[in-house]
C-alpha atoms as a PDB file:
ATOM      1  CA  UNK A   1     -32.266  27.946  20.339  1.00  0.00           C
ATOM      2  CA  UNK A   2     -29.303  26.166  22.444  1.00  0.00           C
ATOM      3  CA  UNK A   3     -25.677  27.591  21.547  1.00  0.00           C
ATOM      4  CA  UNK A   4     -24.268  24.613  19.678  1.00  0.00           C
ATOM      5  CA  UNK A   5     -20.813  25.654  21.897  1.00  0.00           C
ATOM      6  CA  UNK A   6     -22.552  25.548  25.256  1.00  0.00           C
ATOM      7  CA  UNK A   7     -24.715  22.232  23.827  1.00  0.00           C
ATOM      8  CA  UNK A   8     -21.217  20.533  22.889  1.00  0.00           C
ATOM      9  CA  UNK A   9     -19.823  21.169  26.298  1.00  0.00           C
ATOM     10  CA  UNK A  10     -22.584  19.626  27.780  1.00  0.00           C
ATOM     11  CA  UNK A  11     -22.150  16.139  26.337  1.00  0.00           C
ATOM     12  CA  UNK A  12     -18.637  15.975  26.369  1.00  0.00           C
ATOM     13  CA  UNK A  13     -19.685  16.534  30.472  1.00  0.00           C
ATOM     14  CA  UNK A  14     -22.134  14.021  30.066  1.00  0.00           C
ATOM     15  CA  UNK A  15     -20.120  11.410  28.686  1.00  0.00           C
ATOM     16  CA  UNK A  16     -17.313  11.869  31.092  1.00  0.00           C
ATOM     17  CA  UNK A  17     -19.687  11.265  33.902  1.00  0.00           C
ATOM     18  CA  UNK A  18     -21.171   8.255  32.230  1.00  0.00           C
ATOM     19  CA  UNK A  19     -17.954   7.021  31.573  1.00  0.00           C
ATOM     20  CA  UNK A  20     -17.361   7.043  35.140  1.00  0.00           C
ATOM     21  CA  UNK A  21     -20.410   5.564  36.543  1.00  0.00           C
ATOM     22  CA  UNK A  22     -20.085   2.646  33.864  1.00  0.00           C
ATOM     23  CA  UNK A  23     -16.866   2.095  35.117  1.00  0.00           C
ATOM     24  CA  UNK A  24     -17.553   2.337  38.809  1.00  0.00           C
ATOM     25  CA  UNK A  25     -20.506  -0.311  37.764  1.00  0.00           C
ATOM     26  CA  UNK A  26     -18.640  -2.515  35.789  1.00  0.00           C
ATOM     27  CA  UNK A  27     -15.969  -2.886  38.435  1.00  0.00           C
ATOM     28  CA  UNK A  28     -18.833  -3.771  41.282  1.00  0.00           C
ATOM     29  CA  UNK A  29     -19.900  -6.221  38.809  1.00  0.00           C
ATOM     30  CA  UNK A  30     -16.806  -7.567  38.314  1.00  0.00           C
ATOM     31  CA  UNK A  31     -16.122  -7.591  42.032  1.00  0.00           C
ATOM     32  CA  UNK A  32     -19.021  -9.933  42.392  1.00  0.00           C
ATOM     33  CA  UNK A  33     -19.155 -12.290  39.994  1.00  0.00           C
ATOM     34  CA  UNK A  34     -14.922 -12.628  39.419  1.00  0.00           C
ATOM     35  CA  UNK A  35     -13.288 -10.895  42.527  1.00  0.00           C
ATOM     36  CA  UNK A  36     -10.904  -8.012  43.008  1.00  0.00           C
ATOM     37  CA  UNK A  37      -8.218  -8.588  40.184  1.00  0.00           C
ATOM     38  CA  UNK A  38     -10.965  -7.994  37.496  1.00  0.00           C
ATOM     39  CA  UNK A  39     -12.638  -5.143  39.323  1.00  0.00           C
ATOM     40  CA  UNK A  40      -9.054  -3.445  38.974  1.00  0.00           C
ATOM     41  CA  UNK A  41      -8.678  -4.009  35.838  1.00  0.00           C
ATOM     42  CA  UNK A  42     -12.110  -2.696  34.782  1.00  0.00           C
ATOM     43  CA  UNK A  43     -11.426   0.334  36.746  1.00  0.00           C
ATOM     44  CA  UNK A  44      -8.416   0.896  35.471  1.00  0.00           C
ATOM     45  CA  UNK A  45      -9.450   0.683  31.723  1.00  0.00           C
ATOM     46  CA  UNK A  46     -12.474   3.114  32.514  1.00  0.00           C
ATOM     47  CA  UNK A  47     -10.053   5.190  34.037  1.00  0.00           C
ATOM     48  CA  UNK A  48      -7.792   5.260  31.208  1.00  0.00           C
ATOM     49  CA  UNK A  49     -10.741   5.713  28.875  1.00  0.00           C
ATOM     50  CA  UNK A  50     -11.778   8.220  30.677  1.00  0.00           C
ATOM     51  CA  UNK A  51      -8.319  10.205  30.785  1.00  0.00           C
ATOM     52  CA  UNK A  52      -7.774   9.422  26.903  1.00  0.00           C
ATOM     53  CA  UNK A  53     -10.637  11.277  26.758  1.00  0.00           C
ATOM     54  CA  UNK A  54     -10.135  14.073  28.391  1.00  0.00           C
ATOM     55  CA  UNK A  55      -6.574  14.788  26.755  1.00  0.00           C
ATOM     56  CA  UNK A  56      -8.176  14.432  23.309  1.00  0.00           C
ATOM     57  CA  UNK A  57     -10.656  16.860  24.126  1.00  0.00           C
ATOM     58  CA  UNK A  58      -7.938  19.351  25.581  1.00  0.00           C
ATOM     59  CA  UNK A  59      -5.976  18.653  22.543  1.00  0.00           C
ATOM     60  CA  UNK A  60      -8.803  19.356  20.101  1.00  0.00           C
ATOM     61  CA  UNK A  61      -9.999  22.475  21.908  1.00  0.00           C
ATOM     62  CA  UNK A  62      -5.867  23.472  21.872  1.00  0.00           C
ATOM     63  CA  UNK A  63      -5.397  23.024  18.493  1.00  0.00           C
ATOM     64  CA  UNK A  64      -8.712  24.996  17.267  1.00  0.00           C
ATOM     65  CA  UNK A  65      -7.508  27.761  19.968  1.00  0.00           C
ATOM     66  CA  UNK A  66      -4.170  28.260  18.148  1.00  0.00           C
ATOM     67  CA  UNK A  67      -5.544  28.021  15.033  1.00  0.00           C
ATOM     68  CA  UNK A  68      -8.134  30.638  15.488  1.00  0.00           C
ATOM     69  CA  UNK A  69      -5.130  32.776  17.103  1.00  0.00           C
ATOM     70  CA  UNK A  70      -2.777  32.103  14.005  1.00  0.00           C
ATOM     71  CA  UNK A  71      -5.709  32.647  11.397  1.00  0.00           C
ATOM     72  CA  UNK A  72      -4.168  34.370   8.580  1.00  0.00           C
ATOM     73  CA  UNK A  73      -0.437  33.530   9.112  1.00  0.00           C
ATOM     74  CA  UNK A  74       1.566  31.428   6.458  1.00  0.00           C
ATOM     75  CA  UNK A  75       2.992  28.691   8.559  1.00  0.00           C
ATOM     76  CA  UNK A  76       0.620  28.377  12.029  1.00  0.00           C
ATOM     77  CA  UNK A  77       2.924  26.728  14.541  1.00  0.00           C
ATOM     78  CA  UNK A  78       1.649  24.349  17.349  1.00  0.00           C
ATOM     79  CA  UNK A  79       3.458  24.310  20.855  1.00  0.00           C
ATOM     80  CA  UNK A  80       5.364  21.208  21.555  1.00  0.00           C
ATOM     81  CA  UNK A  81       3.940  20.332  24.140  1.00  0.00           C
ATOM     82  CA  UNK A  82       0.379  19.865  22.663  1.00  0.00           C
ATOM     83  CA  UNK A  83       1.946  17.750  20.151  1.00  0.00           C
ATOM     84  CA  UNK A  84       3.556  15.143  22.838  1.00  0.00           C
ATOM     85  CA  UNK A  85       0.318  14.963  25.023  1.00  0.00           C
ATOM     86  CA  UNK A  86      -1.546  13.462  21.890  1.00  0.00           C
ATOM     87  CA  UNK A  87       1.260  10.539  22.002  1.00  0.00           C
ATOM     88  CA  UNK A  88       1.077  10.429  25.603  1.00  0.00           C
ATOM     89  CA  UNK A  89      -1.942   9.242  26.035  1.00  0.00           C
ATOM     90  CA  UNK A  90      -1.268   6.109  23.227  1.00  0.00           C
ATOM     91  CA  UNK A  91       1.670   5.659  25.487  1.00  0.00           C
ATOM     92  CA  UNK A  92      -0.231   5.476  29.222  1.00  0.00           C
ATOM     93  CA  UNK A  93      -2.570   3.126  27.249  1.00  0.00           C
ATOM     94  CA  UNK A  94       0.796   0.871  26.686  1.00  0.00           C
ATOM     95  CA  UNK A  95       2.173   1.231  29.646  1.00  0.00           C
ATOM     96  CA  UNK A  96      -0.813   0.080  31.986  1.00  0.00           C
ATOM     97  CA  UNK A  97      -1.347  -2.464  29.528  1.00  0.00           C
ATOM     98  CA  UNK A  98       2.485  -3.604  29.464  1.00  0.00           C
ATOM     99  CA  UNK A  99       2.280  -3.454  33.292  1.00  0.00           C
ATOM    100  CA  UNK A 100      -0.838  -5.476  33.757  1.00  0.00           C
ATOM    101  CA  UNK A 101       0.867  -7.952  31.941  1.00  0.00           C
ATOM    102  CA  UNK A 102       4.233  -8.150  32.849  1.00  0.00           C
ATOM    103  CA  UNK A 103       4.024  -6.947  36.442  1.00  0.00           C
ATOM    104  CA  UNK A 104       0.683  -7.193  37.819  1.00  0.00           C
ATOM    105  CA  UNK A 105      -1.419 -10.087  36.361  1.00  0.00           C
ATOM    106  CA  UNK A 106      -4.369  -8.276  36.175  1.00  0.00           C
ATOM    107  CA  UNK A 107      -6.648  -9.032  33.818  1.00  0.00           C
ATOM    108  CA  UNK A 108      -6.458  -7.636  30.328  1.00  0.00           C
ATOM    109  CA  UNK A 109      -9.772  -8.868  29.366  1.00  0.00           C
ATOM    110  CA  UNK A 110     -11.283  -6.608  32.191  1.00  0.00           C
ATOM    111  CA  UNK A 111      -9.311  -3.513  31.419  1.00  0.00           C
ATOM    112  CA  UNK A 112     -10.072  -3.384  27.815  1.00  0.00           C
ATOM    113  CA  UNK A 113     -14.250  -4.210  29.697  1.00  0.00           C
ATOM    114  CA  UNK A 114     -13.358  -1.116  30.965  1.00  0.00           C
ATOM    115  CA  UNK A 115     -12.114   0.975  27.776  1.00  0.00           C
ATOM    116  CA  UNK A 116     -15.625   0.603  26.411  1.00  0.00           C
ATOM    117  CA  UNK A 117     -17.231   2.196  28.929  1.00  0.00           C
ATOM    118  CA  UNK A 118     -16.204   5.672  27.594  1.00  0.00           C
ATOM    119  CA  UNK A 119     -17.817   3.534  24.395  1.00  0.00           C
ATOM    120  CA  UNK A 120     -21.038   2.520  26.265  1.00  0.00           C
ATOM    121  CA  UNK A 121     -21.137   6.355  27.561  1.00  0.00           C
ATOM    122  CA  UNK A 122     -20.965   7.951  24.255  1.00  0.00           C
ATOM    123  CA  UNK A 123     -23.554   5.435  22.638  1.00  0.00           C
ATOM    124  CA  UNK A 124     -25.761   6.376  25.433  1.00  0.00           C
ATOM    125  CA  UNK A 125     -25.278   9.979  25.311  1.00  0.00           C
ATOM    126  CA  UNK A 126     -26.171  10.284  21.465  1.00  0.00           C
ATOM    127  CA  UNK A 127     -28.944   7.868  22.203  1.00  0.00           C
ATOM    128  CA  UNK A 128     -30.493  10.118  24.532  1.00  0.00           C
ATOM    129  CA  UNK A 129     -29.840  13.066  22.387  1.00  0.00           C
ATOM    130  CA  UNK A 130     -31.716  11.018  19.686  1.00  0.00           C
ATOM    131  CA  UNK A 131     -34.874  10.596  22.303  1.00  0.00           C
ATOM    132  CA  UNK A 132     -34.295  14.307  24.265  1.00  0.00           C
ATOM    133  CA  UNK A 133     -33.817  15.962  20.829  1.00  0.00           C
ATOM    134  CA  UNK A 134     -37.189  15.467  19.349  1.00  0.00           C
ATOM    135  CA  UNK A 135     -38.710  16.425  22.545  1.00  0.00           C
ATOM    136  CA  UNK A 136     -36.909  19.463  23.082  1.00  0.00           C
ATOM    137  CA  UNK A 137     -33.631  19.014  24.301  1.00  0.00           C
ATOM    138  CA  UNK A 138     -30.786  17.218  27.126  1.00  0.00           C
ATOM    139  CA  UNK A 139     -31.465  17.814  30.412  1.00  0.00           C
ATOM    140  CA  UNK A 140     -28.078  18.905  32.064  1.00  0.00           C
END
């Protein structure tokens, strides 16, 4: 039987790497068919997906650390710096946004093409954990 732990940590890898590689895509496809300004943007957005990602995950995998640590006490306490980081990433998400449209002129349309690729990569990582599963598990 697969340690649900280990078996977590290999999607979340999984989908980080998709959400890459549907970026990278999605920008040569945008490249082509509109030219660089959209590419950016999509690469940006799958960037940003991909980074929002990321910081969740550290954030979730802080916040069950500390409160497996403080198991038992009255009034568990989180450092403040966890606590910011989940804001921050809502506020990079502004910011590039607020740039692209202020400063920039890239396309907004193609960044938030790009935000769903961490989308498009979870989808397909639960789809093929659908397909995998009933034959006996995710390759790595």
């Amino acid at each position: 039987m697969i340690d649900p732990e280990f078996f977590g940590e290999r999607a979340q890898r999984r989908v980080e790497r998709l959400t890459l590689l549907l970026g990278l895509a999605g920008a040569i496809a945008a490249f082509v068919l509109h030219g660089w300004p959209e590419a950016v943007g999509v690469a940006l957005g799958a960037g940003a997906g991909w980074l929002n990602f990321r910081w969740l995950r550290q954030f979730v995998g802080w916040v069950a650390r500390i409160s497996l640590a403080q198991a038992g006490e009255e009034k568990p306490k989180m450092p403040r710096r966890v606590f910011w980081q989940m804001f921050a990433r809502y506020a990079l998400l502004g910011i590039v946004l607020y740039a692209m449209l202020l400063r920039f002129y890239w396309p907004v349309v193609a960044f938030l093409f790009g935000l769903f690729a961490l989308f498009a990569a979870v989808l397909l990582e639960v789809l093929g954990e659908l397909v995998f599963w009933t034959r006996g598990g995710m390759p790595a």
